[in-house]
Protein backbone atom coordinates (compact mmCIF):
# COMPACT_ATOMS: atom_id res chain seq x y z
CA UNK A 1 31.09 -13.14 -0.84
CA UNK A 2 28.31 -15.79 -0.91
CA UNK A 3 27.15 -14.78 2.15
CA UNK A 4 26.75 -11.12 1.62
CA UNK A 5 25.05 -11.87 -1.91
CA UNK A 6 22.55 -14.17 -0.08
CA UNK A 7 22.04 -11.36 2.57
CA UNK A 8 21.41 -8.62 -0.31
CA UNK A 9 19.08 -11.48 -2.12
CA UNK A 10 16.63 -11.51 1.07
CA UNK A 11 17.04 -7.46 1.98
CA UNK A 12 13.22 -5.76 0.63
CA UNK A 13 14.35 -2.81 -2.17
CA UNK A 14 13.47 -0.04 -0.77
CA UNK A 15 12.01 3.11 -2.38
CA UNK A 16 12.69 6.38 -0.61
CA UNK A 17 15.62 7.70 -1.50
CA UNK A 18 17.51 10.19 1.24
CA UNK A 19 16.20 13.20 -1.54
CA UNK A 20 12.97 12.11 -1.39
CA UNK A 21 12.68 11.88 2.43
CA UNK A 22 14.38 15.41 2.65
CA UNK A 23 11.20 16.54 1.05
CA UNK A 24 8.94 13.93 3.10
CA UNK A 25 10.26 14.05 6.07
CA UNK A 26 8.81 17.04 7.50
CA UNK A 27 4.99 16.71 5.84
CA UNK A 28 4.89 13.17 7.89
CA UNK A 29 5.78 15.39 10.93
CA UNK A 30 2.77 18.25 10.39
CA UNK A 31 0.39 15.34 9.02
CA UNK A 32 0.86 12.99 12.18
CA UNK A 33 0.27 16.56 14.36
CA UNK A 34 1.63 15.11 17.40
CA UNK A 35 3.95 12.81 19.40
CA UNK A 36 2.02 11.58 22.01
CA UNK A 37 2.39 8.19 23.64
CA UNK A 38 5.72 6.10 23.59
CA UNK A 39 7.93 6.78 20.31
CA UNK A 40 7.90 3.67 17.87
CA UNK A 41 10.61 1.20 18.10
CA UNK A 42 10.27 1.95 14.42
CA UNK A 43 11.35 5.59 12.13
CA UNK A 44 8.68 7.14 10.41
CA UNK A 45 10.77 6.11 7.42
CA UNK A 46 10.80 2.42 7.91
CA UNK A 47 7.42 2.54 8.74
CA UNK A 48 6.18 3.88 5.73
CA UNK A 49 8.81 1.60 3.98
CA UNK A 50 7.13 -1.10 4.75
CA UNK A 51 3.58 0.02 4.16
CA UNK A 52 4.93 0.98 0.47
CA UNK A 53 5.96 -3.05 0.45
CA UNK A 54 2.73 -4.26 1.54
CA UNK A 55 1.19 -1.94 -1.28
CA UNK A 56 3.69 -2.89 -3.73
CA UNK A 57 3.61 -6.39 -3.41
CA UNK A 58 -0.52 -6.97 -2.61
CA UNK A 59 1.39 -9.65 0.30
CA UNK A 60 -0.70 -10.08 3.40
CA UNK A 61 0.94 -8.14 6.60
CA UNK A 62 2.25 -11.55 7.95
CA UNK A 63 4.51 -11.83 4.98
CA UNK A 64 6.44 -8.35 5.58
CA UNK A 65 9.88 -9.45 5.72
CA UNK A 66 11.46 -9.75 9.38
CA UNK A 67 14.10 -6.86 8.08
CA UNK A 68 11.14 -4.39 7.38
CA UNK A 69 10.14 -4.74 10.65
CA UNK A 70 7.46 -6.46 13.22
CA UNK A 71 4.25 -7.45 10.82
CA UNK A 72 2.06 -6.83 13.80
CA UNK A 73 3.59 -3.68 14.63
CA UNK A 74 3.58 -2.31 11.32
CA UNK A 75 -0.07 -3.45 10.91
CA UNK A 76 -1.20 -1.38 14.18
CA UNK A 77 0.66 1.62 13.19
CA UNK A 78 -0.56 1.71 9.71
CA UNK A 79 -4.63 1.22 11.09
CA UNK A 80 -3.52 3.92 14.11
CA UNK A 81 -2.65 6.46 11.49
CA UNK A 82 -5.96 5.22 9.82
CA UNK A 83 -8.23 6.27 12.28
CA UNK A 84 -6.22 9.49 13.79
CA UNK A 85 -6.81 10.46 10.06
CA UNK A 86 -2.40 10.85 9.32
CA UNK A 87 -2.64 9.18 5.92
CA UNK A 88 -5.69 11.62 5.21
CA UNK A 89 -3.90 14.53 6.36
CA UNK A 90 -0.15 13.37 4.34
CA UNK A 91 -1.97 12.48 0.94
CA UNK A 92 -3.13 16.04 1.00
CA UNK A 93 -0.21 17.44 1.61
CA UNK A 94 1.56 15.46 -0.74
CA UNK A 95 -1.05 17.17 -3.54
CA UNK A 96 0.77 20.52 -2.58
CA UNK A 97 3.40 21.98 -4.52
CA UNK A 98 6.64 19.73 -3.05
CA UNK A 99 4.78 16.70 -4.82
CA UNK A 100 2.27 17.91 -7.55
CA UNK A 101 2.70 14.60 -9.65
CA UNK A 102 2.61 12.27 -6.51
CA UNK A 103 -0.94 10.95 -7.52
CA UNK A 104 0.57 9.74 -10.85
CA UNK A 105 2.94 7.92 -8.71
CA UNK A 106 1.15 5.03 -7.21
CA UNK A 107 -1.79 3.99 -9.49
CA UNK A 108 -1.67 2.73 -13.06
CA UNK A 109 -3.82 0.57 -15.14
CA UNK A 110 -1.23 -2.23 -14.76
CA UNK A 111 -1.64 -2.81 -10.41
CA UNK A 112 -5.25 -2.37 -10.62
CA UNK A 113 -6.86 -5.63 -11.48
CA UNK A 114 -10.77 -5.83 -11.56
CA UNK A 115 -12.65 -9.36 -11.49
CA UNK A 116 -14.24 -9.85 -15.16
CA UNK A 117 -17.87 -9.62 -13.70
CA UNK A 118 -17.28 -6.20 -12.62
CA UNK A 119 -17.01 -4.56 -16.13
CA UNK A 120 -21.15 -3.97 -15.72
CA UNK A 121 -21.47 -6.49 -18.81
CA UNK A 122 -25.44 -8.00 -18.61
CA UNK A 123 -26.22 -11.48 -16.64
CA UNK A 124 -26.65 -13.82 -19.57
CA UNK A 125 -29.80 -14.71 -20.06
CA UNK A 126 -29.86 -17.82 -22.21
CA UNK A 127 -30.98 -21.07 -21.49
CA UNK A 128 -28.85 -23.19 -20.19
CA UNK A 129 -30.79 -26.27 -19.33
CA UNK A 130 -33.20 -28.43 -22.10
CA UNK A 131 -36.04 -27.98 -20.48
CA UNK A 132 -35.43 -24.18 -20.36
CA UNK A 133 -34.94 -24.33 -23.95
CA UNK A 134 -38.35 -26.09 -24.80
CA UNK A 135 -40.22 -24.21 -22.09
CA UNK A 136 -38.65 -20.73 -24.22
CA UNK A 137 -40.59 -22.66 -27.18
C-alpha cells in the first residue's frame, strides 16, 4: 500500500483526458503533415504531455520527470516541431471550431510574471549621491 502511494506521489498529473485527445488526436496528425523519418519511441500524446509539464511547471527540460519521458528527447522533438512549423500549424487549428475557447486555456494573469522594471515606469532621476545633491544646487 505504501509502495503504490509512493509510486502515485512521484507519477506527473497529467492533463489530457481520453475526451480531449479524441478531439486532439487527429489535428496533431494534419498539423505535423507527415511521418517521415523513424517513429518516436514516444506517442504524440506523451509527447505533448510532457511539453504541457515543462509549460506548467516553468522547470528546465532536465527536470522532466524520468516517467514523462527522455528530457533530451522531449527537448529535440519539441524544437523539431519548432522549426518544421507543427506547433504553428496545431495552435491554428486548435482556434477552429473543435476548440474555440482553447486560447483562454493556457494564459492568465496569474502564470505570467513580468520583472517590476518592465511596467515602462520612468528611470528615477534623483540624486543619489551628496555631491549630486549640491552640484543640483
Amino acid at each position: 500500500m505504501v509502495a503504490s502511494f509512493l509510486e502515485m506521489a512521484s507519477t506527473p498529473r497529467k492533463v489530457i483526458t481520453a475526451e480531449v485527445w479524441k478531439k486532439l488526436e487527429p489535428l496533431v496528425r494534419k498539423a505535423k503533415h507527415s511521418a517521415a523519418g523513424a517513429p518516436p519511441q514516444q506517442s504524440d500524446r506523451d509527447f505533448i504531455e510532457a511539453v504541457l509539464w515543462i509549460a506548467r511547471t516553468g522547470s528546465p527540460w532536465r527536470d522532466l520527470p524520468e516517467q514523462m519521458g527522455n528530457w533530451n528527447h522531449v527537448y529535440v522533438r519539441f524544437r523539431t516541431w519548432e522549426q518544421r512549423g507543427v506547433w504553428k500549424r496545431l495552435w491554428q487549428s486548435l482556434q477552429e471550431e473543435a476548440f474555440a475557447d482553447a486560447r483562454l486555456l493556457f494564459i492568465d494573469s496569474t502564470c505570467v510574471r513580468a520583472h517590476q522594471h518592465a511596467a515602462g515606469a520612468p528611470k528615477k532621476t534623483a540624486a543619489t549621491k551628496l555631491w549630486d545633491a549640491l552640484a543640483a544646487d
